[in-house]
PDB file of N, CA and C in Angstrom:
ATOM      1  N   UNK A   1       0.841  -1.165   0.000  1.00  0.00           N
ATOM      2  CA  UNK A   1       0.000   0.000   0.000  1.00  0.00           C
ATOM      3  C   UNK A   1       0.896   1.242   0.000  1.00  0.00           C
ATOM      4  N   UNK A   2       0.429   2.280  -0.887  1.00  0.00           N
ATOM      5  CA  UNK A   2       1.640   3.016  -1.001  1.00  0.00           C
ATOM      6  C   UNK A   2       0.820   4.710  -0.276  1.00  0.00           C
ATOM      7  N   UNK A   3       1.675   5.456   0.494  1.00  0.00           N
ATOM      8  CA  UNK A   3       1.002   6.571   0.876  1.00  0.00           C
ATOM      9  C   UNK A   3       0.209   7.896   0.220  1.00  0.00           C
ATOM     10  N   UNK A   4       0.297   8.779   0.913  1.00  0.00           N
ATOM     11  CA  UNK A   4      -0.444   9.815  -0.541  1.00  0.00           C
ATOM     12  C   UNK A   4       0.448  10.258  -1.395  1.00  0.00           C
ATOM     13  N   UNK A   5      -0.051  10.476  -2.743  1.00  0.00           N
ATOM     14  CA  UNK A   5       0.880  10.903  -3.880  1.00  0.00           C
ATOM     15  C   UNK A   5       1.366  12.414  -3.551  1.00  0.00           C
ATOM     16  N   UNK A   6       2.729  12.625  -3.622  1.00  0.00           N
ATOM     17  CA  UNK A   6       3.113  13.797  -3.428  1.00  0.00           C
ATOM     18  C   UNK A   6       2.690  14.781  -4.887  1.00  0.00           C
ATOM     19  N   UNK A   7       2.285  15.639  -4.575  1.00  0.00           N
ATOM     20  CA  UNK A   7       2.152  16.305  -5.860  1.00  0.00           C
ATOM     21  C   UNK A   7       3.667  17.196  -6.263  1.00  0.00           C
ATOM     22  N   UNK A   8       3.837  17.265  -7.837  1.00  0.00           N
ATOM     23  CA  UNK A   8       4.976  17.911  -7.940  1.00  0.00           C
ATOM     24  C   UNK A   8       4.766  19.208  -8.026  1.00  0.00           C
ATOM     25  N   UNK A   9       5.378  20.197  -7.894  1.00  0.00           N
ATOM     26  CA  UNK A   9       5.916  21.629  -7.900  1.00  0.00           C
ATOM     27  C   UNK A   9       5.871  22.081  -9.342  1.00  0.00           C
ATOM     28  N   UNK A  10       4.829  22.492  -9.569  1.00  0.00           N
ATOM     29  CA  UNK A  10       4.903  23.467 -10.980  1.00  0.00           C
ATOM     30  C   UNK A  10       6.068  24.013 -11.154  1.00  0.00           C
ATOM     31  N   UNK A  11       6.487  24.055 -12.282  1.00  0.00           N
ATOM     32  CA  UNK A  11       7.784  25.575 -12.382  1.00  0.00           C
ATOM     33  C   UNK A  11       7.201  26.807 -13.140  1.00  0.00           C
ATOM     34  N   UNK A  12       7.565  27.815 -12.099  1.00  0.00           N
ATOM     35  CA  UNK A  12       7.107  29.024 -12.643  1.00  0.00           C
ATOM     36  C   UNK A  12       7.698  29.163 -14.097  1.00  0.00           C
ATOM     37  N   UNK A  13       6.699  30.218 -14.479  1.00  0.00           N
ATOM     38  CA  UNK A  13       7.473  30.411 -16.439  1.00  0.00           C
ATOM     39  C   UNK A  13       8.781  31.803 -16.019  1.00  0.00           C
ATOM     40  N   UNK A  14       9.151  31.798 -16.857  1.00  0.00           N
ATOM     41  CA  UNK A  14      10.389  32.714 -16.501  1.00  0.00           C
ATOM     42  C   UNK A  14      10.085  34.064 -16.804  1.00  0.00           C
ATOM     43  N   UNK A  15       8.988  34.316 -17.553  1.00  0.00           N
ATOM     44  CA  UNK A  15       8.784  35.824 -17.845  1.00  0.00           C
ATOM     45  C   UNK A  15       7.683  35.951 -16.710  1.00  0.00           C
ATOM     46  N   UNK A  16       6.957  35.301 -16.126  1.00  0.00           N
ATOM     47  CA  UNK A  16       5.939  35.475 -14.981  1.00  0.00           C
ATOM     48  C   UNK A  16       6.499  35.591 -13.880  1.00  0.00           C
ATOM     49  N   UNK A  17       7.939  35.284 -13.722  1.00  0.00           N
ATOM     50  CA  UNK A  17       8.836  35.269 -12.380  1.00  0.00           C
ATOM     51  C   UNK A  17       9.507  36.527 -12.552  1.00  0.00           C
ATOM     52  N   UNK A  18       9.382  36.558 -13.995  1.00  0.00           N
ATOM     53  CA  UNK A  18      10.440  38.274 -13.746  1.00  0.00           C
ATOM     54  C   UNK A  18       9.687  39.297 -13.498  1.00  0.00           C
ATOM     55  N   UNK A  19       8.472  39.375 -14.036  1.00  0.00           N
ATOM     56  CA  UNK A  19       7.124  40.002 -13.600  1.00  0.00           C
ATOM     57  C   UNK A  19       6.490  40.554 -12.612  1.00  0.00           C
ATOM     58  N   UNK A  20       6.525  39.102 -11.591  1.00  0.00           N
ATOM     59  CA  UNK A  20       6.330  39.542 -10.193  1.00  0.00           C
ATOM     60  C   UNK A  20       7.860  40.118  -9.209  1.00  0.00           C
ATOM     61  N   UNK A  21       8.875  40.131  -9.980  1.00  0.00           N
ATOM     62  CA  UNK A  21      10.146  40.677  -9.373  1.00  0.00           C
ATOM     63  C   UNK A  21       9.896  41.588  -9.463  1.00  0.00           C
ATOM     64  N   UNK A  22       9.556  42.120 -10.784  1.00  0.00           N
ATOM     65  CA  UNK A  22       9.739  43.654 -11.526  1.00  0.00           C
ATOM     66  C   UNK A  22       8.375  44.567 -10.722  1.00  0.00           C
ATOM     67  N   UNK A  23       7.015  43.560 -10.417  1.00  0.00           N
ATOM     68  CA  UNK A  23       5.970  44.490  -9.753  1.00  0.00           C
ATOM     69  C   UNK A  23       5.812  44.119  -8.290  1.00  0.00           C
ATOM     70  N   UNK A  24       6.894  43.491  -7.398  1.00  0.00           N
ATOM     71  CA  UNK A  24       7.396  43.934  -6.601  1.00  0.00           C
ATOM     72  C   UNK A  24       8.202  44.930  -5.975  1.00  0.00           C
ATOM     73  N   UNK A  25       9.812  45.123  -6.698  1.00  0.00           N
ATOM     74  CA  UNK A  25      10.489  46.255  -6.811  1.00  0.00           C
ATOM     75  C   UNK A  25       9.117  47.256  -7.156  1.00  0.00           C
ATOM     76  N   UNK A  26       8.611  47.278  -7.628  1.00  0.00           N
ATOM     77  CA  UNK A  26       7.348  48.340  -7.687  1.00  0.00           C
ATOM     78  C   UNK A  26       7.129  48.688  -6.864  1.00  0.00           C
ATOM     79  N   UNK A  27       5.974  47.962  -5.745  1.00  0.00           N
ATOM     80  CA  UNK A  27       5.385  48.254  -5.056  1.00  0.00           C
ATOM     81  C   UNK A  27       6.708  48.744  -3.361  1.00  0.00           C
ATOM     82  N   UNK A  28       8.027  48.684  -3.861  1.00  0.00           N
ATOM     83  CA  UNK A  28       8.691  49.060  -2.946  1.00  0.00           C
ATOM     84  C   UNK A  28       9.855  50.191  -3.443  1.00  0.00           C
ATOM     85  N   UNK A  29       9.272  50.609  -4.595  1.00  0.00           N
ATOM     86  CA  UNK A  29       9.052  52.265  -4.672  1.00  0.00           C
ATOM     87  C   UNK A  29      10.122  52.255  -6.439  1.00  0.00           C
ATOM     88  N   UNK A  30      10.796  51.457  -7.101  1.00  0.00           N
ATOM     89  CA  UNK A  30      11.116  50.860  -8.113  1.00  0.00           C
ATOM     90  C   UNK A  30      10.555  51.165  -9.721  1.00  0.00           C
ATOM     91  N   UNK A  31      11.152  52.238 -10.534  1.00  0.00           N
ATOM     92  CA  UNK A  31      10.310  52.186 -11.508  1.00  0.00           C
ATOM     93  C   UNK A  31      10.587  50.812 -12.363  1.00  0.00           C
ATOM     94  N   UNK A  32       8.896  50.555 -12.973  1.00  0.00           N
ATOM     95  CA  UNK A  32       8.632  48.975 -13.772  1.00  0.00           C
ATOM     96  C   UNK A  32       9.454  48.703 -14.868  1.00  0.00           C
ATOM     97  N   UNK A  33      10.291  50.124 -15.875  1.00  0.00           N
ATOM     98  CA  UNK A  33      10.600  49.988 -16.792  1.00  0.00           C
ATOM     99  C   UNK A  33      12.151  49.384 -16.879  1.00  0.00           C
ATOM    100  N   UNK A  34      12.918  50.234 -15.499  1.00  0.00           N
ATOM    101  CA  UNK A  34      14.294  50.062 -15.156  1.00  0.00           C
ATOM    102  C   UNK A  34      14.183  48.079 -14.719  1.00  0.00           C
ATOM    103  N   UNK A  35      13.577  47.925 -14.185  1.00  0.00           N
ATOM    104  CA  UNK A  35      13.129  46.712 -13.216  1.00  0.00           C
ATOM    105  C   UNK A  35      13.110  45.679 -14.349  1.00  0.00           C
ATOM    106  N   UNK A  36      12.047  46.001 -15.652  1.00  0.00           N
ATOM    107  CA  UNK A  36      12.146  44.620 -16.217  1.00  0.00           C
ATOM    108  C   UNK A  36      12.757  44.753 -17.189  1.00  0.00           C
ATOM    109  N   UNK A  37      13.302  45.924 -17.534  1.00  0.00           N
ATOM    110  CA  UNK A  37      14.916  45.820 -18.185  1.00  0.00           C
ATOM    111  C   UNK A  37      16.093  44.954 -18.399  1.00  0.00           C
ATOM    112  N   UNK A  38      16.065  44.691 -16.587  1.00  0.00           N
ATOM    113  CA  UNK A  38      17.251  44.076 -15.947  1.00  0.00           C
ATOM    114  C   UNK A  38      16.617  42.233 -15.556  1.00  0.00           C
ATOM    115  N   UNK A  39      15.458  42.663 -15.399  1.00  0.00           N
ATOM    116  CA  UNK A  39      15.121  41.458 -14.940  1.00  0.00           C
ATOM    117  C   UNK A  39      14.388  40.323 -16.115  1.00  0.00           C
ATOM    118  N   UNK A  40      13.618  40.756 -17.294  1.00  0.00           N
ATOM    119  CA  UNK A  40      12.957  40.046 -18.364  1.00  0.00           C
ATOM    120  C   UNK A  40      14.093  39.055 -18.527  1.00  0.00           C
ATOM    121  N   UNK A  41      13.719  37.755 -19.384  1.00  0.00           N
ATOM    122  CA  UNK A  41      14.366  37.358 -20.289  1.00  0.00           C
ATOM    123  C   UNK A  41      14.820  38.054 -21.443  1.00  0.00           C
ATOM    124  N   UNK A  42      16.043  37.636 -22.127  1.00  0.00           N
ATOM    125  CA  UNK A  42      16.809  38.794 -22.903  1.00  0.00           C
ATOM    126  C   UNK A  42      15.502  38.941 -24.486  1.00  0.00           C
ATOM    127  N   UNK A  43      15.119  37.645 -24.507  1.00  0.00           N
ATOM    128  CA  UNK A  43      14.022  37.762 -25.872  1.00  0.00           C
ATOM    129  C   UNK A  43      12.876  36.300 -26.071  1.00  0.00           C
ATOM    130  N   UNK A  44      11.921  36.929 -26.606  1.00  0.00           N
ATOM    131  CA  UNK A  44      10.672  35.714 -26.986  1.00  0.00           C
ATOM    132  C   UNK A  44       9.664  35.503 -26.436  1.00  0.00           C
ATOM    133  N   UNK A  45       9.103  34.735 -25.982  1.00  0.00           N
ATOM    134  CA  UNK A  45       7.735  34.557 -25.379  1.00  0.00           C
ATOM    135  C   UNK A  45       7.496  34.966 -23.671  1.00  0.00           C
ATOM    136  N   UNK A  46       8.670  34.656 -23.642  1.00  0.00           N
ATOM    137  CA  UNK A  46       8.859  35.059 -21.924  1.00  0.00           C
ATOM    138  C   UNK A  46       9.101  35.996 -21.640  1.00  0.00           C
ATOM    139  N   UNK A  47       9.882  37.000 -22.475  1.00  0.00           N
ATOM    140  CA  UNK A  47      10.008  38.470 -21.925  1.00  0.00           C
ATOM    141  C   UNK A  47       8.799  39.126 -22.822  1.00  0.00           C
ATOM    142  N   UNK A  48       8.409  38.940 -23.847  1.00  0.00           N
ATOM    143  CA  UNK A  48       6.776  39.727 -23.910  1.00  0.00           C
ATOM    144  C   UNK A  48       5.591  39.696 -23.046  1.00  0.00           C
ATOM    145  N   UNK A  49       5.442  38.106 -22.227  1.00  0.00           N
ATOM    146  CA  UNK A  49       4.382  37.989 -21.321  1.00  0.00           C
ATOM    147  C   UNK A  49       5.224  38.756 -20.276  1.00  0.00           C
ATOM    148  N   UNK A  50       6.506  38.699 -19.516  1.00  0.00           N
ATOM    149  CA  UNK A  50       6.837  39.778 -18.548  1.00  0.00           C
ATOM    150  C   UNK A  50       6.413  40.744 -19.024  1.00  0.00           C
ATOM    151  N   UNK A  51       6.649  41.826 -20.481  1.00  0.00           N
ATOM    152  CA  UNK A  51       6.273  42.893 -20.058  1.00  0.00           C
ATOM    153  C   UNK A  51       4.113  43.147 -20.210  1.00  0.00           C
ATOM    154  N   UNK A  52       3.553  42.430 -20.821  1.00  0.00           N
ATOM    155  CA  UNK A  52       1.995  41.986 -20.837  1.00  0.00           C
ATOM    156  C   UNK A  52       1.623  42.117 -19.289  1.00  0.00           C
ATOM    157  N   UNK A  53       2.538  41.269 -18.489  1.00  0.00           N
ATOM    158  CA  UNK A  53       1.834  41.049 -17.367  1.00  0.00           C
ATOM    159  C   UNK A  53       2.119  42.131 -16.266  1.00  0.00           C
ATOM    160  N   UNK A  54       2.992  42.974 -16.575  1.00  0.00           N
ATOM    161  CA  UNK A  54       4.153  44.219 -15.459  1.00  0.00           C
ATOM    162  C   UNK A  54       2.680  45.125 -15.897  1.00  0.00           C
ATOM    163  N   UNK A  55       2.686  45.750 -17.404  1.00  0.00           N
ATOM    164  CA  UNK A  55       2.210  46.824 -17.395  1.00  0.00           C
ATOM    165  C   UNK A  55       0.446  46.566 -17.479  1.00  0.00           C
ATOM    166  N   UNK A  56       0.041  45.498 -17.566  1.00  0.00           N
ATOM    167  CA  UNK A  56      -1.448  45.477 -17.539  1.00  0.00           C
ATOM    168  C   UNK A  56      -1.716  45.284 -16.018  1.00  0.00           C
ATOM    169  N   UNK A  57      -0.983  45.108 -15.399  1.00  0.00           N
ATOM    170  CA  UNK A  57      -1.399  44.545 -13.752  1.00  0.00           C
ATOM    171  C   UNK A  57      -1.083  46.100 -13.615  1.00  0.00           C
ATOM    172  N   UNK A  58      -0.383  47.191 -13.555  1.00  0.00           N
ATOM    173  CA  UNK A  58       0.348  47.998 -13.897  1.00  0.00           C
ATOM    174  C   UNK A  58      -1.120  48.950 -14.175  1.00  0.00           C
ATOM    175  N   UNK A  59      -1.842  48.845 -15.503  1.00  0.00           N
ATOM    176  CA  UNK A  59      -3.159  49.465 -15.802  1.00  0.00           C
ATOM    177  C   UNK A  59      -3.674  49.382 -15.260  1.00  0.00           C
ATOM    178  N   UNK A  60      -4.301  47.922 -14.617  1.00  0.00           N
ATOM    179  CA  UNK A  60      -5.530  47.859 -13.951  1.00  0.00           C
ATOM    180  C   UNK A  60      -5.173  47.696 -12.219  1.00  0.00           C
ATOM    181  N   UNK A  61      -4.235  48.270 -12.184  1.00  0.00           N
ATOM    182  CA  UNK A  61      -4.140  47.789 -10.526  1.00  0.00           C
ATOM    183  C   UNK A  61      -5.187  48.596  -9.674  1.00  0.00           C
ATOM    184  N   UNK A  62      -6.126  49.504  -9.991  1.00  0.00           N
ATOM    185  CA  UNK A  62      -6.752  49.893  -8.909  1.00  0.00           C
ATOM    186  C   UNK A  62      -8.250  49.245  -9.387  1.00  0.00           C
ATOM    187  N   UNK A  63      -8.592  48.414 -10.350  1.00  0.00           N
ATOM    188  CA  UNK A  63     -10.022  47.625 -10.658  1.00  0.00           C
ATOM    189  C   UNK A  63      -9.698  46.186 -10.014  1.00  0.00           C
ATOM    190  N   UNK A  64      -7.986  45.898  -9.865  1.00  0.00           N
ATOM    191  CA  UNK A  64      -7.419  44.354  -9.381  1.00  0.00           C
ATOM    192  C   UNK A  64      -7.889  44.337  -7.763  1.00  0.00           C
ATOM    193  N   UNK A  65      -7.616  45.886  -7.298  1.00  0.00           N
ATOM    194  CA  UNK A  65      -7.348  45.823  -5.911  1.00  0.00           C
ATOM    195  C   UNK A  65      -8.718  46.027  -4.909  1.00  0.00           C
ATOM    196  N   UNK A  66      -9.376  46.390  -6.226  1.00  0.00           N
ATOM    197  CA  UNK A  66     -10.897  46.637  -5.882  1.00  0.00           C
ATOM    198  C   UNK A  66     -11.975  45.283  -5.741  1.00  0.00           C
ATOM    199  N   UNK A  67     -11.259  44.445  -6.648  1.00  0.00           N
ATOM    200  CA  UNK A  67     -11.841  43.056  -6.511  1.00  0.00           C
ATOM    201  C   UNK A  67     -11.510  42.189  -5.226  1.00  0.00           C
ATOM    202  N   UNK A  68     -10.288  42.699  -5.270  1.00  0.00           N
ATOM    203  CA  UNK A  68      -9.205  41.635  -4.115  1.00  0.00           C
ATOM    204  C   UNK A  68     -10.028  42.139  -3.220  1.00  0.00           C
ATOM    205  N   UNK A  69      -9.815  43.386  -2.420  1.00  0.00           N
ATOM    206  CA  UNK A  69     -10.335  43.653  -1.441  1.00  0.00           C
ATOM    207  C   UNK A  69     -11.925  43.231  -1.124  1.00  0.00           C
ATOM    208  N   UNK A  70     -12.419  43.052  -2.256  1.00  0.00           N
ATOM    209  CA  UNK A  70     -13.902  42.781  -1.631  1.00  0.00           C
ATOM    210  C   UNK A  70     -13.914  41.330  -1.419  1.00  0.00           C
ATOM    211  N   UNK A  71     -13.002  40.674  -2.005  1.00  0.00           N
ATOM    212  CA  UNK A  71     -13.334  39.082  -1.201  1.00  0.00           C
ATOM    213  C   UNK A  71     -12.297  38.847   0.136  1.00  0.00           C
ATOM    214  N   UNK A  72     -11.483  40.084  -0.070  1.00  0.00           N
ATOM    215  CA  UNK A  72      -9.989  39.377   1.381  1.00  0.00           C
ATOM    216  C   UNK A  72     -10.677  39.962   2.913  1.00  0.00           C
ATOM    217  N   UNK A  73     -10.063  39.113   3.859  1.00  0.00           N
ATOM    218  CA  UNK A  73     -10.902  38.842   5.307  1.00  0.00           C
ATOM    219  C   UNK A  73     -10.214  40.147   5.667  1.00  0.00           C
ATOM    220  N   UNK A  74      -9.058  41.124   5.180  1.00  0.00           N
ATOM    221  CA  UNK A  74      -8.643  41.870   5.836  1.00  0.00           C
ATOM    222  C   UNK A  74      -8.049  42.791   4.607  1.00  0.00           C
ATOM    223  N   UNK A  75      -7.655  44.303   4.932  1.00  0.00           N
ATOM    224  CA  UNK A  75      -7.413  45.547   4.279  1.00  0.00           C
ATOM    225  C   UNK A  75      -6.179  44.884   3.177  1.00  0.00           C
ATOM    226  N   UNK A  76      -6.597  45.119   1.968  1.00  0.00           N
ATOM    227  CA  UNK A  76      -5.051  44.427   0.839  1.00  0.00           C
ATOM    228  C   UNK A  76      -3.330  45.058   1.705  1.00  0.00           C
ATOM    229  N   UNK A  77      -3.615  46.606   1.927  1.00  0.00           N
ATOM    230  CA  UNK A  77      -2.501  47.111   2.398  1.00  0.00           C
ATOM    231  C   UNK A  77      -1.681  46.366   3.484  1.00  0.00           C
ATOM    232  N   UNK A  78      -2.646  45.422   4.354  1.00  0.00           N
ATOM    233  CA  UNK A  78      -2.169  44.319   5.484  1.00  0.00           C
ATOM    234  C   UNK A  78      -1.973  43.149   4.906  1.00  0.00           C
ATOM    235  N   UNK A  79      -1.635  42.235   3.574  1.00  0.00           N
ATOM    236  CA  UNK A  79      -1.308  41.391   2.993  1.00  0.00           C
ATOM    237  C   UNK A  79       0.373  41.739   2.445  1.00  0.00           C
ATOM    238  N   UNK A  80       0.628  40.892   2.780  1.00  0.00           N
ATOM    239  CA  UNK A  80       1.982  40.305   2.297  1.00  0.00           C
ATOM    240  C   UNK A  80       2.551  40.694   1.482  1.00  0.00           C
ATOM    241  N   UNK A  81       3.495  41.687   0.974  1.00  0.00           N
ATOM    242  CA  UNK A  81       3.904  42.272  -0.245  1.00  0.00           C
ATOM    243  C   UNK A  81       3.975  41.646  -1.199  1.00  0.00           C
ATOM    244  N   UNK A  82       4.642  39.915  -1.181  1.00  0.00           N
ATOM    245  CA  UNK A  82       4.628  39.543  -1.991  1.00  0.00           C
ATOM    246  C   UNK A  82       3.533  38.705  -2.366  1.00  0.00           C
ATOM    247  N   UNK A  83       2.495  38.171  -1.704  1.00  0.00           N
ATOM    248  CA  UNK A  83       1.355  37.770  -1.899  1.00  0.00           C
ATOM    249  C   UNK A  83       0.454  38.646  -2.050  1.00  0.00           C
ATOM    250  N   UNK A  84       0.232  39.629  -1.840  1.00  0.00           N
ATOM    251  CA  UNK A  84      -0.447  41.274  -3.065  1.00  0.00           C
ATOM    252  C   UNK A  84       0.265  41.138  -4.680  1.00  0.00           C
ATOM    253  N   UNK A  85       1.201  40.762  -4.808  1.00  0.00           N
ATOM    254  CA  UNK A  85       1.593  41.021  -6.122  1.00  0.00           C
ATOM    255  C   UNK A  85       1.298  40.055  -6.654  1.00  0.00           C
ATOM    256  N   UNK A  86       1.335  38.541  -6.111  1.00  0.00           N
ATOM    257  CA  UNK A  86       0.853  37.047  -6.600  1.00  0.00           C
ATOM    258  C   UNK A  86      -0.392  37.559  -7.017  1.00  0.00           C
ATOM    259  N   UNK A  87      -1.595  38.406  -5.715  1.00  0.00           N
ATOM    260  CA  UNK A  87      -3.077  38.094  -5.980  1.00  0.00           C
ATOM    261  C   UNK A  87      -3.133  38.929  -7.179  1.00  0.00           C
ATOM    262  N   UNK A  88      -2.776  40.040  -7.331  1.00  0.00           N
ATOM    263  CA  UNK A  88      -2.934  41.242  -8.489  1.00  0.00           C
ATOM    264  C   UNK A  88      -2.626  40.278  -9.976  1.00  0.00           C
ATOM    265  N   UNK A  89      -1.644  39.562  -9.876  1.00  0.00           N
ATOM    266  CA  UNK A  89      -0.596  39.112 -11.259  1.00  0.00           C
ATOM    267  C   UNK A  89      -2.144  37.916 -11.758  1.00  0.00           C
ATOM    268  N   UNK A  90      -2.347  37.101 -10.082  1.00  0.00           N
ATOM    269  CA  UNK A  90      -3.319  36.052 -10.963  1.00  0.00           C
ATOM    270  C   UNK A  90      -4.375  36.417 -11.293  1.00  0.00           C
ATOM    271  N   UNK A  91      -4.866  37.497 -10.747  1.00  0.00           N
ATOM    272  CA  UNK A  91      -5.916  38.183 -11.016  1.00  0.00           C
ATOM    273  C   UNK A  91      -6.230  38.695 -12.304  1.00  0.00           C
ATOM    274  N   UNK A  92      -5.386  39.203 -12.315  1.00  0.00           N
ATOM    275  CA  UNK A  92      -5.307  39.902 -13.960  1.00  0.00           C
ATOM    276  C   UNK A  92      -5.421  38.962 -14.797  1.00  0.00           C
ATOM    277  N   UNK A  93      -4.717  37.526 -15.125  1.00  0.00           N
ATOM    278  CA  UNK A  93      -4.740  37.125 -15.395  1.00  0.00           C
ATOM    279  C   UNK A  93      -6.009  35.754 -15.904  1.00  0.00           C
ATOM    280  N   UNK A  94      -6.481  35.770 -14.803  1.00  0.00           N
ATOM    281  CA  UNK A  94      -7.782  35.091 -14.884  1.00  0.00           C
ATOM    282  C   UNK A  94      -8.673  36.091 -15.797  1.00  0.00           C
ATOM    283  N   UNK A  95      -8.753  37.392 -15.409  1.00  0.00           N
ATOM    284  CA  UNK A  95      -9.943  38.268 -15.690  1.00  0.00           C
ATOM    285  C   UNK A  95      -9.388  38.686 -17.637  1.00  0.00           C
ATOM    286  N   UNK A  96      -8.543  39.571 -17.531  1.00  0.00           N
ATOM    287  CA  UNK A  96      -8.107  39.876 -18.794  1.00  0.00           C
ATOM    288  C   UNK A  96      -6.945  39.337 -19.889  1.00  0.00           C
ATOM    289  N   UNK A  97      -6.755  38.143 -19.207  1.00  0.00           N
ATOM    290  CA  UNK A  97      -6.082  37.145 -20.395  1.00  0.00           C
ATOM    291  C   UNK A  97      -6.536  35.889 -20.884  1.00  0.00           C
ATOM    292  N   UNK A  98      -5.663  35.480 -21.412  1.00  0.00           N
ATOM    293  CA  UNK A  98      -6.359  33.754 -22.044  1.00  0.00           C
ATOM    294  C   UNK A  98      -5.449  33.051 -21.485  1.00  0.00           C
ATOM    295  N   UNK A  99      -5.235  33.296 -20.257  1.00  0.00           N
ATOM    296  CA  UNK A  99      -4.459  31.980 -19.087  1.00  0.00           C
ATOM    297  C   UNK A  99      -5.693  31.219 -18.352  1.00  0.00           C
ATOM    298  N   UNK A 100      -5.423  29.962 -18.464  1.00  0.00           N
ATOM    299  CA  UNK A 100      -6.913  29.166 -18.125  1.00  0.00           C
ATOM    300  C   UNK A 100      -7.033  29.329 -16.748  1.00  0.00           C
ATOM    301  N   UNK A 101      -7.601  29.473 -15.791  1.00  0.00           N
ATOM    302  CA  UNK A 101      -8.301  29.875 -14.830  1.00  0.00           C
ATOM    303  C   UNK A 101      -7.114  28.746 -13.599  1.00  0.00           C
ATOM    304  N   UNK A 102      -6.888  27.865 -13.945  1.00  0.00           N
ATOM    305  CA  UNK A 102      -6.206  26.607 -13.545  1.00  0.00           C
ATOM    306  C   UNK A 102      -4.944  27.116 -13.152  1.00  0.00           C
ATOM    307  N   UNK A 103      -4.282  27.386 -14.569  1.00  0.00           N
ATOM    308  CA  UNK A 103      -2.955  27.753 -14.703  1.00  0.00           C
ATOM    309  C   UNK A 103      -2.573  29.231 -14.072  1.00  0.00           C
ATOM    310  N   UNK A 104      -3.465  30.200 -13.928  1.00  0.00           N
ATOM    311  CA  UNK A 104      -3.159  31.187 -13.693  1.00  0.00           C
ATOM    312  C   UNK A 104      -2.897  31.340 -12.022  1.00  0.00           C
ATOM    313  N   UNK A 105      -4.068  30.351 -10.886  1.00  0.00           N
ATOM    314  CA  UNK A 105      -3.974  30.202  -9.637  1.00  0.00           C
ATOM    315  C   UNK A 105      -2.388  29.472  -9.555  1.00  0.00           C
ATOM    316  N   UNK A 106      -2.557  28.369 -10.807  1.00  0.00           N
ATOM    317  CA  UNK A 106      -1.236  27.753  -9.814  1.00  0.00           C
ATOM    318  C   UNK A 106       0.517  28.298 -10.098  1.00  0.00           C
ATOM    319  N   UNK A 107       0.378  29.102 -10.972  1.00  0.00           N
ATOM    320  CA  UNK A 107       1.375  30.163 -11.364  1.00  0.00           C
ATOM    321  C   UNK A 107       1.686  30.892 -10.197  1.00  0.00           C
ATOM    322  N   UNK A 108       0.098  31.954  -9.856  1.00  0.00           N
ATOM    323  CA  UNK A 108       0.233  32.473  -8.626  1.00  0.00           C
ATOM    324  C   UNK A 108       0.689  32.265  -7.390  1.00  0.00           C
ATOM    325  N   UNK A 109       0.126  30.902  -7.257  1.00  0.00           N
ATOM    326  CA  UNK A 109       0.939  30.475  -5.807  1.00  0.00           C
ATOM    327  C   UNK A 109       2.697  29.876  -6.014  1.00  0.00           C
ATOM    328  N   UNK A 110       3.005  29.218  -7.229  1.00  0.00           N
ATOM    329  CA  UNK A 110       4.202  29.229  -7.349  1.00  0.00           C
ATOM    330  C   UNK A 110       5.133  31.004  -7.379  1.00  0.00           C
ATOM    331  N   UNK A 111       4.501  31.647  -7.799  1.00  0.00           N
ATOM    332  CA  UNK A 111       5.329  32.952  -7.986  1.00  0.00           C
ATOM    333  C   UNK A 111       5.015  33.621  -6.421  1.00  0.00           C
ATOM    334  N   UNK A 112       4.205  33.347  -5.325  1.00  0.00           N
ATOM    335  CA  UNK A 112       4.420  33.985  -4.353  1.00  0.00           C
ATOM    336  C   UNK A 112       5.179  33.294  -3.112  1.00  0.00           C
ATOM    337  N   UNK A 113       5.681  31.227  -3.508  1.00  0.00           N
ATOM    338  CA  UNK A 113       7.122  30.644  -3.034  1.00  0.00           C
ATOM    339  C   UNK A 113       8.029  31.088  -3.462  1.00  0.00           C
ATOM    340  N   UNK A 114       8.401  31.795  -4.955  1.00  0.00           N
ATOM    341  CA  UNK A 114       9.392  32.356  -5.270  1.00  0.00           C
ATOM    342  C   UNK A 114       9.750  33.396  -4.720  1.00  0.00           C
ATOM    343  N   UNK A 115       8.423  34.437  -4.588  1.00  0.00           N
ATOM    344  CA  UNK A 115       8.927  35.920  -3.960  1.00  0.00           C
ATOM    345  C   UNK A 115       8.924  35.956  -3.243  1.00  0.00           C
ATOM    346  N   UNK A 116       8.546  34.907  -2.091  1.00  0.00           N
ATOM    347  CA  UNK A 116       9.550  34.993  -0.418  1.00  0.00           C
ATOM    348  C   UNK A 116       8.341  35.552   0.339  1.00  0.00           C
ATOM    349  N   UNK A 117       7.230  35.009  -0.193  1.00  0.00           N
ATOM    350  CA  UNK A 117       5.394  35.228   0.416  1.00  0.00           C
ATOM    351  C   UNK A 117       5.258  34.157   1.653  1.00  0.00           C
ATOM    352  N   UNK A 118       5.264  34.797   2.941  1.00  0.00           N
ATOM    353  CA  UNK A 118       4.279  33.968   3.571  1.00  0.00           C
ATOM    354  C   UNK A 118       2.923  33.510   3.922  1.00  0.00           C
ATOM    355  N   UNK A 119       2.429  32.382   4.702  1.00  0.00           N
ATOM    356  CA  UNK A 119       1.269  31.341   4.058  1.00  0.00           C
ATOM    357  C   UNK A 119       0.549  31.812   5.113  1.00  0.00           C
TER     358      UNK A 119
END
């Protein structure tokens, strides 16, 4: 009899990791442009969705934060810097992209183990 199946660890995509670097340094005072400059992949699919996902989370961050807040048990400003930028990134993502609803949560929670989010 064998125990429960461990599930494996998604890997974040590399332009969604530079993303939430780049709209972190943000939110800790960082302009987005210098940020994913340094941080994108140098070219291709991964540094266009970094910059897709920097500057549309970027557009809509006060319709993202307006949603968040009406379902979170407590003020967004008292959430986790880096789990504010997870909820904003998957958010956006669910609402105004064609990331399947699936992929976009479990992105999120992989990109807020990366950015050093506690649970």
């Amino acid at each position: 009899m064998s125990g429960p199946k461990r599930r494996r660890r998604t890997q974040i995509n590399p332009g969604r990791l530079a993303a939430g670097r780049a709209l972190l340094a943000v939110e800790r005072g960082a302009h987005a442009e210098d940020m994913l400059a340094s941080l994108a992949p140098p070219e291709g699919p991964d540094r266009r969705l970094a910059w897709h996902l920097v500057l549309g989370v970027l557009r809509r961050q006060g319709s993202l934060d307006h949603r968040l807040a009406e379902v979170s048990g407590r003020p967004l400003r008292k959430v986790d810097p880096p789990a504010r930028v997870a909820l904003r990134l998957g958010l956006f993502e669910q609402v105004e992209s064609r990331t399947a609803p699936h992929a976009a949560v479990d992105q999120a929670v992989e990109l807020c183990r990366h950015l050093g989010g506690r649970r």
